[in-house]
Structures are given as C-alpha cells and as structure tokens.
Protein backbone atom coordinates (compact mmCIF):
# COMPACT_ATOMS: atom_id res chain seq x y z
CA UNK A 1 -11.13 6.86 -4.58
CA UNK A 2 -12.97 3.63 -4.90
CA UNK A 3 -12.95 0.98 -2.95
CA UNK A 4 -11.08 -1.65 -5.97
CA UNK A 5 -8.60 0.83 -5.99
CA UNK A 6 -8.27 1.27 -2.26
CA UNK A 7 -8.00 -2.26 -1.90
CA UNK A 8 -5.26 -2.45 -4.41
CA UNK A 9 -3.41 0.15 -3.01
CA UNK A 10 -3.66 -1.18 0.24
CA UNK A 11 -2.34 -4.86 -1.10
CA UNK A 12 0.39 -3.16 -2.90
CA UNK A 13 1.63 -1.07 -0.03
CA UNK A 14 1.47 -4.16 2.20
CA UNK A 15 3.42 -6.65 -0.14
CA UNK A 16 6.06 -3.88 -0.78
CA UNK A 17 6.26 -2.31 2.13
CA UNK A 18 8.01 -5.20 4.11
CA UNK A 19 9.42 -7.09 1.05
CA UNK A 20 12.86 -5.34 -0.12
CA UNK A 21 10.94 -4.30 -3.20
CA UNK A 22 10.22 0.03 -2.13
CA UNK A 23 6.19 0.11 -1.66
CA UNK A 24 6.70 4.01 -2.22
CA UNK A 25 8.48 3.68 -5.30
CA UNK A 26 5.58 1.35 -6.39
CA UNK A 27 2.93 3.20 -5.26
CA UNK A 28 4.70 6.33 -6.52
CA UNK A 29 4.36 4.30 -10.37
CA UNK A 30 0.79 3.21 -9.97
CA UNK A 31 -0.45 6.33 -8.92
CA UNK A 32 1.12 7.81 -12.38
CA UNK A 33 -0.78 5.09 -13.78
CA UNK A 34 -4.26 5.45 -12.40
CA UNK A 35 -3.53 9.83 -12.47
CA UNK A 36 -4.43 9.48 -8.54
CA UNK A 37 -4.18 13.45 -7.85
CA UNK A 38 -0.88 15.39 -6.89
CA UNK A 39 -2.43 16.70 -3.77
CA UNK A 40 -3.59 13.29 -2.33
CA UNK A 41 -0.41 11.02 -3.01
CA UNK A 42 1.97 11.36 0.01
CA UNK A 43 -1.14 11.33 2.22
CA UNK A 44 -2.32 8.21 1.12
CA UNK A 45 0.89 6.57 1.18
CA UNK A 46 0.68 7.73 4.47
CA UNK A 47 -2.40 6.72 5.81
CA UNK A 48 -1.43 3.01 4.68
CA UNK A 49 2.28 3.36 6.11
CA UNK A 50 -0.38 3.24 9.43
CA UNK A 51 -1.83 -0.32 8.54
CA UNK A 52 1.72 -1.47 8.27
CA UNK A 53 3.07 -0.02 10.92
CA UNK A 54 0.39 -1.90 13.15
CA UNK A 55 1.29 -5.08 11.37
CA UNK A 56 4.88 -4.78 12.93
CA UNK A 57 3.65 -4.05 16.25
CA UNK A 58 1.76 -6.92 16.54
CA UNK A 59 4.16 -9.21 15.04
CA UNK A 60 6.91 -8.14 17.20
CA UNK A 61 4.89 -7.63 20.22
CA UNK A 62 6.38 -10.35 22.39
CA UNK A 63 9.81 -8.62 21.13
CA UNK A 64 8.16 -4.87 21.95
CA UNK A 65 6.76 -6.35 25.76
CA UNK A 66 10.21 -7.83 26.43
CA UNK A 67 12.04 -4.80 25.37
CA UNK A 68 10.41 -2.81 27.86
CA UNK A 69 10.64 -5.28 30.86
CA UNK A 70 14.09 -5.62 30.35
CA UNK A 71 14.17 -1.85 31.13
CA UNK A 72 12.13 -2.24 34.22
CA UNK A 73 13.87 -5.34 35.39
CA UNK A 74 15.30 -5.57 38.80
CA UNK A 75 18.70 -7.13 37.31
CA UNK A 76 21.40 -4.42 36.11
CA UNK A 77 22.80 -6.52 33.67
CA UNK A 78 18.84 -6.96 32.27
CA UNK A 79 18.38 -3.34 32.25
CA UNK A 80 21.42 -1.86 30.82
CA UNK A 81 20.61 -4.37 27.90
CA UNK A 82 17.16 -2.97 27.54
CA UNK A 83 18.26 0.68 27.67
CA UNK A 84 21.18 0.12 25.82
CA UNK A 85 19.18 -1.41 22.75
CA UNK A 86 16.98 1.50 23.05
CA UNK A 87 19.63 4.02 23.02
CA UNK A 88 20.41 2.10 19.59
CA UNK A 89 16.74 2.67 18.50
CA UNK A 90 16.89 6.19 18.88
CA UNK A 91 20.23 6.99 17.67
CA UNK A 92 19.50 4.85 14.69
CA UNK A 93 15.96 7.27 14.00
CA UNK A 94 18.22 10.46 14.05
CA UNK A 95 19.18 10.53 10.56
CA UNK A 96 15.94 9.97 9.27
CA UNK A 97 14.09 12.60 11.47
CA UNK A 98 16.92 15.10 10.59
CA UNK A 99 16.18 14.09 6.61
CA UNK A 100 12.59 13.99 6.62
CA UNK A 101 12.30 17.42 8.52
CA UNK A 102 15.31 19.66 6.93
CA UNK A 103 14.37 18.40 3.09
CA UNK A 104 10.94 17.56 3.06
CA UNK A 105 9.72 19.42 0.24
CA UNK A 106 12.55 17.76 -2.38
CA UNK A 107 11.36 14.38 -0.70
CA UNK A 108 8.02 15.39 -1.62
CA UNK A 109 9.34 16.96 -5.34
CA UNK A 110 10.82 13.51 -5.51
CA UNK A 111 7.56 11.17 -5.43
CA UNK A 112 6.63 13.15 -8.50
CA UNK A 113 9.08 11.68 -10.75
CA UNK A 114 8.37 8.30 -12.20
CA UNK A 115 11.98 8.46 -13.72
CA UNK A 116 13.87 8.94 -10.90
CA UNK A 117 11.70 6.02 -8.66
CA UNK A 118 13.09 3.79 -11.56
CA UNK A 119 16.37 4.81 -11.28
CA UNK A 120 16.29 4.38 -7.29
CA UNK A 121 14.98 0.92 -8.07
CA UNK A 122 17.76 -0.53 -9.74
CA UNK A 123 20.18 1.42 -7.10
CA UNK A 124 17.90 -0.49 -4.87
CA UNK A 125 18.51 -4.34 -7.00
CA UNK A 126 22.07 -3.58 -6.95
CA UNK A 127 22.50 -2.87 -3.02
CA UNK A 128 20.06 -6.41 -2.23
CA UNK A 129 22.29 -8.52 -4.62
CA UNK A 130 25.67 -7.28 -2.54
CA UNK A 131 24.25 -9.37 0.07
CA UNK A 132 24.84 -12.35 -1.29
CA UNK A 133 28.51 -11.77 -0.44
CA UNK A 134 28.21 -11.06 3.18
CA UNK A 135 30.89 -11.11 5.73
CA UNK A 136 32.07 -14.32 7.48
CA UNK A 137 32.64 -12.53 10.47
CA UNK A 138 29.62 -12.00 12.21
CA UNK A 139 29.46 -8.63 15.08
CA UNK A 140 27.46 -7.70 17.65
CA UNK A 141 24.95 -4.42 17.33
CA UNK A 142 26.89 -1.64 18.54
CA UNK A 143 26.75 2.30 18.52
CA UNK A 144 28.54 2.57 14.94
CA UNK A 145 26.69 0.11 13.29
CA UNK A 146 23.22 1.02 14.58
CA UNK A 147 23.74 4.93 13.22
CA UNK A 148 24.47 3.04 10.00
CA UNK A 149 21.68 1.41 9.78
CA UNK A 150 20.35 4.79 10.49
CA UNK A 151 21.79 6.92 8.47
CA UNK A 152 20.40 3.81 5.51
CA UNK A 153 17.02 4.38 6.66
CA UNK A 154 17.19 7.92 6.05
CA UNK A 155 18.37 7.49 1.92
CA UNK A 156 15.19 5.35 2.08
CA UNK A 157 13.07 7.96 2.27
CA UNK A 158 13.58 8.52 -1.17
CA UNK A 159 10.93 6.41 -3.32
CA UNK A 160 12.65 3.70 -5.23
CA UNK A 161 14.25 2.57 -2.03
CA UNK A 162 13.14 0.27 0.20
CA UNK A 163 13.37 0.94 3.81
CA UNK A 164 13.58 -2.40 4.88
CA UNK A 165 15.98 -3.89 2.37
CA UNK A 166 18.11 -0.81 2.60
CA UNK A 167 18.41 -1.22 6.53
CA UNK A 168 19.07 -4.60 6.86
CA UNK A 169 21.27 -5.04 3.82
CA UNK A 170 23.24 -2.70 5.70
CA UNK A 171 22.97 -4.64 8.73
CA UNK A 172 24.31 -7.56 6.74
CA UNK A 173 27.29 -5.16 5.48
CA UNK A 174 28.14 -4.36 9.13
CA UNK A 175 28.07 -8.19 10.05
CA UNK A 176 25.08 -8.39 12.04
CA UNK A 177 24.04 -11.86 12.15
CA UNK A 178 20.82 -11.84 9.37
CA UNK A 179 18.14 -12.45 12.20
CA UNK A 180 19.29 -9.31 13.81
CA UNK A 181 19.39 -7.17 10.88
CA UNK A 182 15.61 -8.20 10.15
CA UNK A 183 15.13 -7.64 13.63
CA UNK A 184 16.59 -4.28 13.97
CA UNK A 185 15.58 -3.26 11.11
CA UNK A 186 12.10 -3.43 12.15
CA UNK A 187 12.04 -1.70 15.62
CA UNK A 188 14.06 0.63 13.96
CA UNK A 189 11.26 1.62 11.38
CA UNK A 190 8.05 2.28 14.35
CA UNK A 191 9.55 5.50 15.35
CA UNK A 192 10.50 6.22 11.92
CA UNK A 193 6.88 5.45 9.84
CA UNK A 194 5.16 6.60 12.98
CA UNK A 195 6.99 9.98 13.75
CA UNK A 196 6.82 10.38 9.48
CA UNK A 197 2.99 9.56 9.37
CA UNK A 198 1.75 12.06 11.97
CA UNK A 199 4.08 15.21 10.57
CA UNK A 200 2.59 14.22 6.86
CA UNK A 201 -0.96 13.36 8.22
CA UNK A 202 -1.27 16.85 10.12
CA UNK A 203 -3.79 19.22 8.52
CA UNK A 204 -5.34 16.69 5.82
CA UNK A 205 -8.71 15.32 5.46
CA UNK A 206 -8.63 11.76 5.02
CA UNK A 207 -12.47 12.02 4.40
CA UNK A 208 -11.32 13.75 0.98
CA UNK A 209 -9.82 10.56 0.29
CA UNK A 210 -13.07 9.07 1.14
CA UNK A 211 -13.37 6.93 4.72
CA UNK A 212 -14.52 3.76 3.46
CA UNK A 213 -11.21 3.38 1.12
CA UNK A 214 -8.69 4.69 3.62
CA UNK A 215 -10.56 2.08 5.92
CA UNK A 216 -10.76 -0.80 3.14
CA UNK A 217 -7.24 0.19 2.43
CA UNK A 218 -5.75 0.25 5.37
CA UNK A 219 -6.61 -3.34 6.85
CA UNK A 220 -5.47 -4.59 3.64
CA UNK A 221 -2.07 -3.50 4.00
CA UNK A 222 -2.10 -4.60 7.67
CA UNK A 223 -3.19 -7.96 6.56
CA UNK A 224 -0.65 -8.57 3.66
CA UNK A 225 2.21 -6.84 5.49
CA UNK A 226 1.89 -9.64 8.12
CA UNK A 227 2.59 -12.28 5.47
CA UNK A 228 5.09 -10.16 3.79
CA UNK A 229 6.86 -9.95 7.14
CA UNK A 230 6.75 -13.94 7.20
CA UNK A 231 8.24 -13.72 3.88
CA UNK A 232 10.44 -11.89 4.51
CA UNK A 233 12.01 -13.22 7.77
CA UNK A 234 12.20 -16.46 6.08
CA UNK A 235 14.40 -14.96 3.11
CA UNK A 236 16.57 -13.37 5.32
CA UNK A 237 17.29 -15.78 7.75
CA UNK A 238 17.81 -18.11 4.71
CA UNK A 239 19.95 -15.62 3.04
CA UNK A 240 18.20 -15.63 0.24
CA UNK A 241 17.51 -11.45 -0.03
CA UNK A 242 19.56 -10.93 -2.71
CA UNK A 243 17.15 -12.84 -4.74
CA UNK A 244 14.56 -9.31 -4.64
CA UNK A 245 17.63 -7.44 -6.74
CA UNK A 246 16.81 -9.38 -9.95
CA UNK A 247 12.90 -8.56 -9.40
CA UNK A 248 14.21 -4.39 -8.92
CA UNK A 249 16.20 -4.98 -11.74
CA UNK A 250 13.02 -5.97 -14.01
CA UNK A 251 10.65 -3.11 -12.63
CA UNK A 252 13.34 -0.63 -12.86
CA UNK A 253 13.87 -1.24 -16.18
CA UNK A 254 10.17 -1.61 -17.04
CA UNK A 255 9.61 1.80 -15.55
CA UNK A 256 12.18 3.26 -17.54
CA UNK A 257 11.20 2.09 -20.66
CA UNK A 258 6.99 2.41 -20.11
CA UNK A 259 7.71 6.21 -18.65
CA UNK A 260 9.74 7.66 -21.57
C-alpha cells in the first residue's frame, strides 16, 4: 500500500470512526474502489481501529484516571460508584464479544458486500434522525439501559453502522442525558475495539501491509479522530446528531446507485 493511500485511509477511518457516519462501512466502499485485496481489508481496518482507539484514551484520560480512583477511594459511596459504572462497562461489552466471537466469519462475509454497507447506511440515517425526537424525561445509567447500549454496539459490528451513533442514539432513546450517552458510549467502545483488534490482528503480518503505511496511517487516524471526537461532543451535547442522518441518507444512496 502506499503511503497517499495509507494516509487517506487513515483520515477516513479517523473522521468516520467517531462521527455517526460508520468508518467501516466507508472504508468497506473505498476499498471496493481502490480493489485493496480481500485478504488485507479487515486487518487494516483493524490496525487503524488502534490509532483511534488511542485517540479516546487520551481524550478521556482525566475521565479513565478518575474512574479508577473512584474504585480505590477510601469513601464507600466513591467506590461503589466506580465499580458500579464499571460493572456497566462490562455488561454493556457482552453482547458485542458474544457477536464478534459466535459469527465472525458472516461479519467478515459481510464487509465484502458494497450493497449491503449501503443498505446499513441508510438503516444507519434513519436511527440518527429519531434523535431529534428524544425523550423529555431524562434517566439515570442503570443496568437495563447500559446492556442496551450494549446489545446496540454489537448490531454495529456490521459495516454500514456506526458504532458510535448507534450507541449513543440509543442512549438518547433510553433518556440518558446527551453528555452521558457520548460519554458512555465511548468507554464503552475501549474494551470493545481493543478486545476486537487483538482477536483480528492475531496471526497477520502487518509488514505485508507495508510498515511505513500502517505507521503513516495510523497517526493519521489518531490525529483526526481527536477532532472528530470534538465534533462530535459538540453535536451531541447540542443535539444536533440527527443532522449526520441526511449525510447517510446521501452516501447510502450514492452507494447504491454507483455499485449496481
């Protein structure tokens, strides 16, 4: 791979990865494009899930540190909160371990149909728009509602839907205040991408791929994921997400029409 092409992966997987907009089901598109071969697709999607994945860490790092003081913290009250919020961490990754494990080789079938990323797309523009109509009522994060966000994360794994706009337009559904959502939504995916990178990861070559692209590629997509995280906390908090259905709306339809 060369290194324009790295680099635009890596910007594309960045942008799209955070932003509601699937960066699998773009990547999944491009790569039809550009012919990128069968054998090397999920692992590079992979390998840049890791530059994103980094970009989360450090921008909720202050979150991450807190987190785990809280569960350290001499104070019951402070560490029941801590471990409780964890317990909703790893209840919420459940689903999506169970799904990415028991049908991985249709999830892989999947990101080799063009058609069917479309189609997930505008599944995708329709679920973003609903948010627009979000409860009044506003609830705190409890057991129920954190497997649903869950259980959202793992339909996500199919390309055409994105991860983050699937979880926290179903936090929004639940009546999680917005912030939250975004917030959970996040911690909610480092588990997910990192405990999904390592099973896909194990066994390739990345050198096949060639080291200075993955490289290249990689700190691209950390670097525009950061912004697209900035971008995307602004949205939500603004509740302006349902805005990103009309943009799924005009790929999927794009997709459609340019793969027939």
């Amino acid at each position: 791979m060369s290194l324009p092409e790295a680099a635009l992966f890596g910007l594309l997987q960045g942008a799209t990865e955070f932003l509601p907009v699937s960066s699998s089901g773009h990547l999944v598109l491009l790569q039809h494009v550009w012919q990128v071969p069968e054998a090397h697709r999920l692992p590079l999607v992979t390998l840049l899930h890791l530059g994103t994945i980094g970009a989360v860490v450090a921008f909720f790092a202050r979150r991450l540190a807190g987190i785990v003081l809280d569960c350290v913290a001499r104070s019951p009250e402070r560490r029941r909160a801590g471990w409780r919020l964890v317990g909703f961490i790893f209840l919420g990754s459940v689903p999506a371990a169970v799904v990415g494990l028991v049908f991985k080789q249709h999830i892989e079938a999947a990101f080799s149909s063009p058609v069917l990323v479309a189609v997930m797309l505008l599944a995708s523009g329709v679920g973003l728009f609903g948010t627009r109509f979000r409860p009044k009522h506003q609830r705190n994060l409890g057991w129920g509602r954190a497997l649903l966000v869950g259980l959202a994360q793992a339909i996500a794994i199919l390309p055409g839907i994105s991860r983050s706009g699937a979880t926290i337009a179903t936090g929004i559904y639940v009546g999680l205040d917005p912030k939250q959502a975004f917030e959970f939504s996040f911690l909610l995916s480092i588990p997910a991408v990192l405990g999904g990178s390592l099973l896909e990861l194990s066994g390739f070559d990345a050198g096949s791929l060639g080291l200075a692209a993955v490289a290249l590629g990689t700190l691209i997509a950390f670097i525009s994921g950061a912004v697209a995280l900035l971008l995307l906390r602004r949205a939500v908090t603004g509740d302006k997400l349902y805005r990103f259905g009309f943009y799924l709306w005009v790929v999927g339809l794009a997709a459609l029409i340019l793969m027939r």
